[in-house]
PDB file of N, CA and C in Angstrom:
ATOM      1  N   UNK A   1     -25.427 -64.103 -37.522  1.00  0.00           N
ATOM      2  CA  UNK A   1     -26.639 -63.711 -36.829  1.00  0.00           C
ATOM      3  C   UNK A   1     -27.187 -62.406 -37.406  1.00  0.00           C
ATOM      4  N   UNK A   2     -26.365 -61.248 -37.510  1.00  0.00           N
ATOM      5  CA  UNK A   2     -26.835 -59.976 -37.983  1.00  0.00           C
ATOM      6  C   UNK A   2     -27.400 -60.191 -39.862  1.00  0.00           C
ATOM      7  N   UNK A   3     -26.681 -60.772 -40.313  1.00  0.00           N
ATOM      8  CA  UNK A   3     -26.784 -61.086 -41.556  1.00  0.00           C
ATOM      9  C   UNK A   3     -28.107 -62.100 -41.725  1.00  0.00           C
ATOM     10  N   UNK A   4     -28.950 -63.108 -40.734  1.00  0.00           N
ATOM     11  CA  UNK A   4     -29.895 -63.368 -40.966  1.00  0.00           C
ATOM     12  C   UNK A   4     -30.951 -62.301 -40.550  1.00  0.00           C
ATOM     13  N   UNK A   5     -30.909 -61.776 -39.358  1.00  0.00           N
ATOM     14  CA  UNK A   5     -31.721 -60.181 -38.544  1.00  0.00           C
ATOM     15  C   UNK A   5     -31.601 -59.650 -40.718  1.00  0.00           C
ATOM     16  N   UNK A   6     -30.763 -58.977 -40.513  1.00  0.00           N
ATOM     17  CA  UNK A   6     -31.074 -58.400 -42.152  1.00  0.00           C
ATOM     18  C   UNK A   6     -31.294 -58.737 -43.248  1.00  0.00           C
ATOM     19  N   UNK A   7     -31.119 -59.964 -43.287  1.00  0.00           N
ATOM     20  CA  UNK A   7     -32.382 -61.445 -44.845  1.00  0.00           C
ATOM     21  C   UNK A   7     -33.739 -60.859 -44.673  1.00  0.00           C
ATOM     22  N   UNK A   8     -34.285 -60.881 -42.828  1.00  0.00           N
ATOM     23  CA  UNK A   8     -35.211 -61.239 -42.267  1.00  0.00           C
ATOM     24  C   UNK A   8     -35.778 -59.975 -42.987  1.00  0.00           C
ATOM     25  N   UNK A   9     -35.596 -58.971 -42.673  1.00  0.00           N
ATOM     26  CA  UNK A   9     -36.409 -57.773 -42.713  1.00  0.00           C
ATOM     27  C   UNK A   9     -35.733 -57.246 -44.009  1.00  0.00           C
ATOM     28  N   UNK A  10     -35.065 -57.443 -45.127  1.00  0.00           N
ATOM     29  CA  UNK A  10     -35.106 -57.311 -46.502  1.00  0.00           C
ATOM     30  C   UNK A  10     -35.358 -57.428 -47.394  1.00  0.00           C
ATOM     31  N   UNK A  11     -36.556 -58.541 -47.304  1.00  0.00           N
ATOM     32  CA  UNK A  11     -37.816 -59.193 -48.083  1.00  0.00           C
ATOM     33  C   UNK A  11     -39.180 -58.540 -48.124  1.00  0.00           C
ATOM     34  N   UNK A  12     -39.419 -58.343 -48.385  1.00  0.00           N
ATOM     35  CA  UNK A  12     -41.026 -57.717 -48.252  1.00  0.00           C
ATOM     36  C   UNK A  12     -41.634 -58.640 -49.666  1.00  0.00           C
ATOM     37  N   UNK A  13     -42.528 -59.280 -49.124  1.00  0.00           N
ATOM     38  CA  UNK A  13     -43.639 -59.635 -50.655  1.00  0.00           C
ATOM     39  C   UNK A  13     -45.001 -58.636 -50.360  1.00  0.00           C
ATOM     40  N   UNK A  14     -45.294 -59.252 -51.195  1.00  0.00           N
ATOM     41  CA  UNK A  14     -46.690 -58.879 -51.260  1.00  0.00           C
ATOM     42  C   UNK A  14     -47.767 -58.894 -49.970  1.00  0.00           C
ATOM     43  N   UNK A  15     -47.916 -60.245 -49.215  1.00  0.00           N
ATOM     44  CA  UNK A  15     -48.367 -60.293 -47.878  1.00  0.00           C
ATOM     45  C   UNK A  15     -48.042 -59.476 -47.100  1.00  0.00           C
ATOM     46  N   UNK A  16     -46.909 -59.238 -46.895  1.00  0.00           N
ATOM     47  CA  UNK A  16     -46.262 -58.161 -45.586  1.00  0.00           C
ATOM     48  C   UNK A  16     -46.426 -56.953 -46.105  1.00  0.00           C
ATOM     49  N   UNK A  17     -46.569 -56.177 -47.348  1.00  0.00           N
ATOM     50  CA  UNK A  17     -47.342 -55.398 -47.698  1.00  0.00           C
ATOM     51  C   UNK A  17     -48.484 -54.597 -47.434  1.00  0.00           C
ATOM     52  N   UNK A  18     -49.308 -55.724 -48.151  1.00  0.00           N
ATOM     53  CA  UNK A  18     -50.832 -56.040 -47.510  1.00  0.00           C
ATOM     54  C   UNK A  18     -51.056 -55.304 -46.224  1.00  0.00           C
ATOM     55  N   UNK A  19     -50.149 -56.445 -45.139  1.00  0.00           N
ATOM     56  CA  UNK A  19     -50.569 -56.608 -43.981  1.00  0.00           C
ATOM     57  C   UNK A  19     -50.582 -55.189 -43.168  1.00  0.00           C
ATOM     58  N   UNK A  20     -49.077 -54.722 -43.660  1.00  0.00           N
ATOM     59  CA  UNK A  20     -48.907 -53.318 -43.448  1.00  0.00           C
ATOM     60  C   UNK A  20     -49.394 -51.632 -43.814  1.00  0.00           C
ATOM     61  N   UNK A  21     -49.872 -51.743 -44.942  1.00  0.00           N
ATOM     62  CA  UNK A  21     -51.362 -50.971 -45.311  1.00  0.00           C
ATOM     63  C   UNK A  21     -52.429 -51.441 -44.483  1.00  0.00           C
ATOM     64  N   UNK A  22     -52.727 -52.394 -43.791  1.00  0.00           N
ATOM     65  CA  UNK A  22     -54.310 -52.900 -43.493  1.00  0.00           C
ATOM     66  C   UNK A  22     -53.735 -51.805 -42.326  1.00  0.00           C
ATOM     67  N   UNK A  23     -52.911 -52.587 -41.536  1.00  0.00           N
ATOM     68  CA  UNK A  23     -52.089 -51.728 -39.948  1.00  0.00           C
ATOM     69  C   UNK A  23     -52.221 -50.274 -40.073  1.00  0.00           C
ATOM     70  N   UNK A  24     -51.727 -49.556 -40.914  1.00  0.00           N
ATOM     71  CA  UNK A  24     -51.833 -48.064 -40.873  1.00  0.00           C
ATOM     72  C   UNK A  24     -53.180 -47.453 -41.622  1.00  0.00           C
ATOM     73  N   UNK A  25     -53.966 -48.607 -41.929  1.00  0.00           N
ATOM     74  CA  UNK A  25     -55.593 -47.871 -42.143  1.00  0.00           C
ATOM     75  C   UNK A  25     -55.752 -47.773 -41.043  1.00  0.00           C
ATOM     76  N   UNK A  26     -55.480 -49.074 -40.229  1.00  0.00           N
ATOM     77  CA  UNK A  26     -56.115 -48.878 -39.038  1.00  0.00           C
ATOM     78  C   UNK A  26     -55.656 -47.881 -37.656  1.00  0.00           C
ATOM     79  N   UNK A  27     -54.698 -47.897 -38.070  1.00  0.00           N
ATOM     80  CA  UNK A  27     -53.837 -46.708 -36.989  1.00  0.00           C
ATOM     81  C   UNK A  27     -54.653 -45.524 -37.173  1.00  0.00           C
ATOM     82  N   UNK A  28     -54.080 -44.866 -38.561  1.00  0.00           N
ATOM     83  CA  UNK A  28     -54.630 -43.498 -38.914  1.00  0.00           C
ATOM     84  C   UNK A  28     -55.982 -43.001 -39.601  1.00  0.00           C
ATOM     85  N   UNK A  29     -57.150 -44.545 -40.231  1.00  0.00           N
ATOM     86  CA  UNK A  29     -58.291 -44.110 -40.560  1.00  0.00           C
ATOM     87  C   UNK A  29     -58.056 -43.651 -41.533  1.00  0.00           C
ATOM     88  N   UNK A  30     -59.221 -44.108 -42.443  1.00  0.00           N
ATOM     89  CA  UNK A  30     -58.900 -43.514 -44.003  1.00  0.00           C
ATOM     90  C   UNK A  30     -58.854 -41.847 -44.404  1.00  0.00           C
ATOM     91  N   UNK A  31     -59.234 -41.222 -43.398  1.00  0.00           N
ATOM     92  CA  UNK A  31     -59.770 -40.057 -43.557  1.00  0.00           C
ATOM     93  C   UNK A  31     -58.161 -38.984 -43.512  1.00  0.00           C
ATOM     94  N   UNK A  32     -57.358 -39.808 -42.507  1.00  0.00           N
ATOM     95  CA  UNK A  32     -56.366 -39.127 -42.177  1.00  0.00           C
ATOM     96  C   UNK A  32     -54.993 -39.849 -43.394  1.00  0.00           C
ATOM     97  N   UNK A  33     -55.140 -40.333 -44.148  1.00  0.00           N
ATOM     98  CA  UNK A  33     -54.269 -40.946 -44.953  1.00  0.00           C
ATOM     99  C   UNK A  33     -53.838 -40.522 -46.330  1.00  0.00           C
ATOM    100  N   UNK A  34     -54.600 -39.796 -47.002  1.00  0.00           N
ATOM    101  CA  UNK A  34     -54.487 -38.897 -48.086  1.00  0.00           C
ATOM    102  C   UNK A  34     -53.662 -37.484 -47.314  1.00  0.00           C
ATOM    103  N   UNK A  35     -53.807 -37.157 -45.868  1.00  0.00           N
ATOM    104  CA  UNK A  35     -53.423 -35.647 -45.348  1.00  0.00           C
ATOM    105  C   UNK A  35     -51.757 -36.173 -45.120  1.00  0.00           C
ATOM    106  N   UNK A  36     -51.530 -37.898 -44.707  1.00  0.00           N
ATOM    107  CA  UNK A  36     -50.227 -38.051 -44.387  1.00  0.00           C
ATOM    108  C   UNK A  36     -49.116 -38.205 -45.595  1.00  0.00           C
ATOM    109  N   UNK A  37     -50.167 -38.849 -46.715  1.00  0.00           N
ATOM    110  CA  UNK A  37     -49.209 -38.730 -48.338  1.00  0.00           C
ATOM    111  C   UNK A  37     -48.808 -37.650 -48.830  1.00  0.00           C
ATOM    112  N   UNK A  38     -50.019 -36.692 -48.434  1.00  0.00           N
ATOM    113  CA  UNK A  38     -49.533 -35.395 -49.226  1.00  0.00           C
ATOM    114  C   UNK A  38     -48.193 -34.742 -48.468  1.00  0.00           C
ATOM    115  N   UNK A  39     -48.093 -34.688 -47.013  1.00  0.00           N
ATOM    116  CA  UNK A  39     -46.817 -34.647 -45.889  1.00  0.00           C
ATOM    117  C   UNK A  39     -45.750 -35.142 -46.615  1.00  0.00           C
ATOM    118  N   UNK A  40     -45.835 -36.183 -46.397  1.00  0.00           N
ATOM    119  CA  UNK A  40     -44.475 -36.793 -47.541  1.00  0.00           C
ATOM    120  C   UNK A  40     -44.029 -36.395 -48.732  1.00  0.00           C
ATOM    121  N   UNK A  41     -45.096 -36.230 -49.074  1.00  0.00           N
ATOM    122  CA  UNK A  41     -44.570 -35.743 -50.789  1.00  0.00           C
ATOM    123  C   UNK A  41     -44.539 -34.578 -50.907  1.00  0.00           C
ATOM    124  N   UNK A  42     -44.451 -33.694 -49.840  1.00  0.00           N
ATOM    125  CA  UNK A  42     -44.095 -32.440 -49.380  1.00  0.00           C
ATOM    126  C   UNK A  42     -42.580 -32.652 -49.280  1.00  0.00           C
ATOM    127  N   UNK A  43     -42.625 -33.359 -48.214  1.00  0.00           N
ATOM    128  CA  UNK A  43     -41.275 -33.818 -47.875  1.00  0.00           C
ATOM    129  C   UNK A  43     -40.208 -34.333 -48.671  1.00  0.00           C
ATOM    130  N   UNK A  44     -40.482 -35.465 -49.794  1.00  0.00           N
ATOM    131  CA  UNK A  44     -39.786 -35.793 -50.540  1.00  0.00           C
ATOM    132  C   UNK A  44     -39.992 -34.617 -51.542  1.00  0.00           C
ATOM    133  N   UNK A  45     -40.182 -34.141 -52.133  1.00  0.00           N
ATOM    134  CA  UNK A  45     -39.862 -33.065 -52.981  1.00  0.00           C
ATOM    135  C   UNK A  45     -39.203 -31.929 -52.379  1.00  0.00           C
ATOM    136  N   UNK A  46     -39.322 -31.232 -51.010  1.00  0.00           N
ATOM    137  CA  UNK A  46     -38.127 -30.326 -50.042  1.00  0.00           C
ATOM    138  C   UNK A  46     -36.952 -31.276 -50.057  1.00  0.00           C
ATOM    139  N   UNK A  47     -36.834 -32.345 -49.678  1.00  0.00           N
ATOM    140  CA  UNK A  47     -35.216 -32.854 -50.038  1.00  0.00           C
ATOM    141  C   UNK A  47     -34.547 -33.102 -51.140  1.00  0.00           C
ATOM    142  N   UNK A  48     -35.330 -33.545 -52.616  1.00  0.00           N
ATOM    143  CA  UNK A  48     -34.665 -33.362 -53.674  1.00  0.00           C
ATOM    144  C   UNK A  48     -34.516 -31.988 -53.914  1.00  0.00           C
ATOM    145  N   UNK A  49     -35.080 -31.020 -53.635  1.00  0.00           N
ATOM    146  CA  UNK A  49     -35.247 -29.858 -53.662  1.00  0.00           C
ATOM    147  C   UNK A  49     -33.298 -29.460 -53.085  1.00  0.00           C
ATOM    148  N   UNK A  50     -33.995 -29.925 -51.788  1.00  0.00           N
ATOM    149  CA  UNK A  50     -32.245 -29.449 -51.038  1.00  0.00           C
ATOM    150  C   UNK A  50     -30.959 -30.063 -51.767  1.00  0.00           C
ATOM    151  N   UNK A  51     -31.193 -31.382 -51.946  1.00  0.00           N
ATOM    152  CA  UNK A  51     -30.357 -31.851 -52.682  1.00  0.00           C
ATOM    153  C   UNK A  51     -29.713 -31.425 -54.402  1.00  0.00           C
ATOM    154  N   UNK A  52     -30.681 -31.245 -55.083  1.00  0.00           N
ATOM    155  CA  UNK A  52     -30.253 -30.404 -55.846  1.00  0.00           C
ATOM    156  C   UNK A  52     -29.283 -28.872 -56.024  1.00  0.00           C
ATOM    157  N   UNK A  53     -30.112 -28.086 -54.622  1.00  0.00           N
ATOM    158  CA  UNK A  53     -28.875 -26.652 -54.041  1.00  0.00           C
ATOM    159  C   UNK A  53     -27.706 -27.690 -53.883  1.00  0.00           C
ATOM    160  N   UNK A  54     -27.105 -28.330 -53.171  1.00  0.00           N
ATOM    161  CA  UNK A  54     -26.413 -28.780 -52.524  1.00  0.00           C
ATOM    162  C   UNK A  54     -25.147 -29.001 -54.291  1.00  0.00           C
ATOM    163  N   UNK A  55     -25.981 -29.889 -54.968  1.00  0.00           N
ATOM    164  CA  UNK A  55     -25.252 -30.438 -56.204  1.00  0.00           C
ATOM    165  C   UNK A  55     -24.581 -29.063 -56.923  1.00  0.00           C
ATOM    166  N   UNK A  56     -25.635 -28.367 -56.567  1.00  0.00           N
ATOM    167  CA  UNK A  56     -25.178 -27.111 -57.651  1.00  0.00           C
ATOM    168  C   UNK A  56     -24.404 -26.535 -56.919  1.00  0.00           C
ATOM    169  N   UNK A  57     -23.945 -26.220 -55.792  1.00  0.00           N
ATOM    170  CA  UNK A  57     -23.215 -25.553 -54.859  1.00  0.00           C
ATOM    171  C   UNK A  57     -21.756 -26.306 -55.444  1.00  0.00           C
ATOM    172  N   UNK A  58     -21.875 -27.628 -54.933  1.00  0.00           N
ATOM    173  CA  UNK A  58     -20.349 -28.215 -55.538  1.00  0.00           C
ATOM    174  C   UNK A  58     -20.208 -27.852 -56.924  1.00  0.00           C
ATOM    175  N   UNK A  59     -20.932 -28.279 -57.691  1.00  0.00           N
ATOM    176  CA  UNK A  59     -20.527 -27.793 -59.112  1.00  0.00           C
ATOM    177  C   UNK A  59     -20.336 -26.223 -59.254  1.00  0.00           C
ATOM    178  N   UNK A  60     -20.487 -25.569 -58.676  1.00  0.00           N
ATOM    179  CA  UNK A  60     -20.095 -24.661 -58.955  1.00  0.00           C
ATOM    180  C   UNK A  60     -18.564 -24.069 -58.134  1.00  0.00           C
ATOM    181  N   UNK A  61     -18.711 -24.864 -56.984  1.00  0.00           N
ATOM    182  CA  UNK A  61     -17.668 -24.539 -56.027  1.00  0.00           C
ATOM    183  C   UNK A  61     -16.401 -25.189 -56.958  1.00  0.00           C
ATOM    184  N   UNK A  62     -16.634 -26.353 -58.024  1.00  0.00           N
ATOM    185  CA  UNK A  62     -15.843 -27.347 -58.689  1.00  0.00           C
ATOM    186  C   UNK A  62     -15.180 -26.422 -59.924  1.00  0.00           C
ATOM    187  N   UNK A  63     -16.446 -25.153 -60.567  1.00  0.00           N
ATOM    188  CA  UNK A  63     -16.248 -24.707 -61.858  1.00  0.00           C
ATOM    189  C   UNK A  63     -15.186 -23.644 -61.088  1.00  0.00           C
ATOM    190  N   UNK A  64     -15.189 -23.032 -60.364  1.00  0.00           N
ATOM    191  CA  UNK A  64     -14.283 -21.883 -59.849  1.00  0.00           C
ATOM    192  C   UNK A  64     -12.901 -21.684 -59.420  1.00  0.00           C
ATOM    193  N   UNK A  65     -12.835 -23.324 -59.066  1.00  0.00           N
ATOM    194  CA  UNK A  65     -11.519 -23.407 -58.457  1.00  0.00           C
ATOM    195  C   UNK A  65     -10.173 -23.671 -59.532  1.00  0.00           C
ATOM    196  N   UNK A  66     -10.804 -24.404 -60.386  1.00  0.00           N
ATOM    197  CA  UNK A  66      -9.411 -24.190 -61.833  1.00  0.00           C
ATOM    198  C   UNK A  66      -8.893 -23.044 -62.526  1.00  0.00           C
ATOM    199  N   UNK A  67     -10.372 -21.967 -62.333  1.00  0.00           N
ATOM    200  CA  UNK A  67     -10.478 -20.654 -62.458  1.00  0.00           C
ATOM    201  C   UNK A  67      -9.254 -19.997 -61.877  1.00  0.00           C
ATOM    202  N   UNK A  68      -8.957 -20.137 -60.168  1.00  0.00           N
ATOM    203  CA  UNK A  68      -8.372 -19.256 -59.813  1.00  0.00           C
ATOM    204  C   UNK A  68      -7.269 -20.126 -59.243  1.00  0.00           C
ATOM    205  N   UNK A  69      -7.003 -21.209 -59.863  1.00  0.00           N
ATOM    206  CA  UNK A  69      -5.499 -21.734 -59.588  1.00  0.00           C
ATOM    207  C   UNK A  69      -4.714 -21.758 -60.614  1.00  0.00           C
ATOM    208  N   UNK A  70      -5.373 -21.071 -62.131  1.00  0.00           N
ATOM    209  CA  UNK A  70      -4.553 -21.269 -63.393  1.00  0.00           C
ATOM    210  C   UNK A  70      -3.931 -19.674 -62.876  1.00  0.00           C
ATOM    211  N   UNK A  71      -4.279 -18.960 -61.801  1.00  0.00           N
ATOM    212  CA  UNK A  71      -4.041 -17.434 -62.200  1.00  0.00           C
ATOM    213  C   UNK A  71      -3.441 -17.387 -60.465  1.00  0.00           C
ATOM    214  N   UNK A  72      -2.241 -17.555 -60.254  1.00  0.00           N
ATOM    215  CA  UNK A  72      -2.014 -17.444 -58.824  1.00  0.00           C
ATOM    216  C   UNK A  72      -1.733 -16.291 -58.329  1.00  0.00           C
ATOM    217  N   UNK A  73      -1.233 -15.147 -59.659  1.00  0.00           N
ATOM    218  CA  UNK A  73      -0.960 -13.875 -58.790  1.00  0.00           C
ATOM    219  C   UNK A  73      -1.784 -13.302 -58.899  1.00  0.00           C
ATOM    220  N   UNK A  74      -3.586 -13.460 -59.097  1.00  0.00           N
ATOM    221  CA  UNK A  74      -4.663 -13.170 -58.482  1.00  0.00           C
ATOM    222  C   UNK A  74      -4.486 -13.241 -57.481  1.00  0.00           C
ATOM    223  N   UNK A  75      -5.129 -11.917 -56.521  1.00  0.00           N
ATOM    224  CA  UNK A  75      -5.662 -12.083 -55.220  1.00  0.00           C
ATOM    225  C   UNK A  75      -6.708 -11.577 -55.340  1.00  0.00           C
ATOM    226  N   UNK A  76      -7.477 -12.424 -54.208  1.00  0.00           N
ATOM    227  CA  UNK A  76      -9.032 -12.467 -54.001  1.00  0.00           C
ATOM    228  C   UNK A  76      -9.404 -11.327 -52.485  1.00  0.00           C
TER     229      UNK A  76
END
C-alpha cells in the first residue's frame, strides 16, 4: 500500500507540471512570482552556503586530529 501512495506521487510528467505552475499563477499572480523565486534562491544559496561551513568545519576538525594523536605528550 505505502509503496503504491509513493509510485503515486513519484512521477511527475509533464501534465502535472503544467497543471501545477497554472495553480500557483493562480494562487500568487504573476506579479508576486518573480519576488517568491528570488526567496528561494536566496534560500538555496544560504544553505549551500551553510553547508559548505559545515564541510569545512569537519575537514578541518579531520586535518587536526592525526596532528595531535601522533604527539600524545602534547597537552592542549
Amino acid at each position: 500500500m505505502l509503496n503504491s501512495i509513493l509510485l503515486l506521487f513519484g512521477t511527475f510528467g509533464a501534465g502535472e507540471i503544467i497543471i501545477i505552475a497554472l495553480v500557483i499563477l493562480l494562487l500568487f499572480g504573476g506579479r508576486k512570482i518573480p519576488e517568491l523565486m528570488k526567496g528561494l534562491g536566496k534560500g538555496v544559496k544560504s544553505f549551500k552556503q551553510g553547508m559548505n561551513e559545515v564541510e569545512d568545519e569537519i575537514k578541518k576538525s579531520v586535518d587536526e586530529k592525526p596532528n595531535n594523536a601522533s604527539n600524545p605528550d602534547k597537552k592542549e
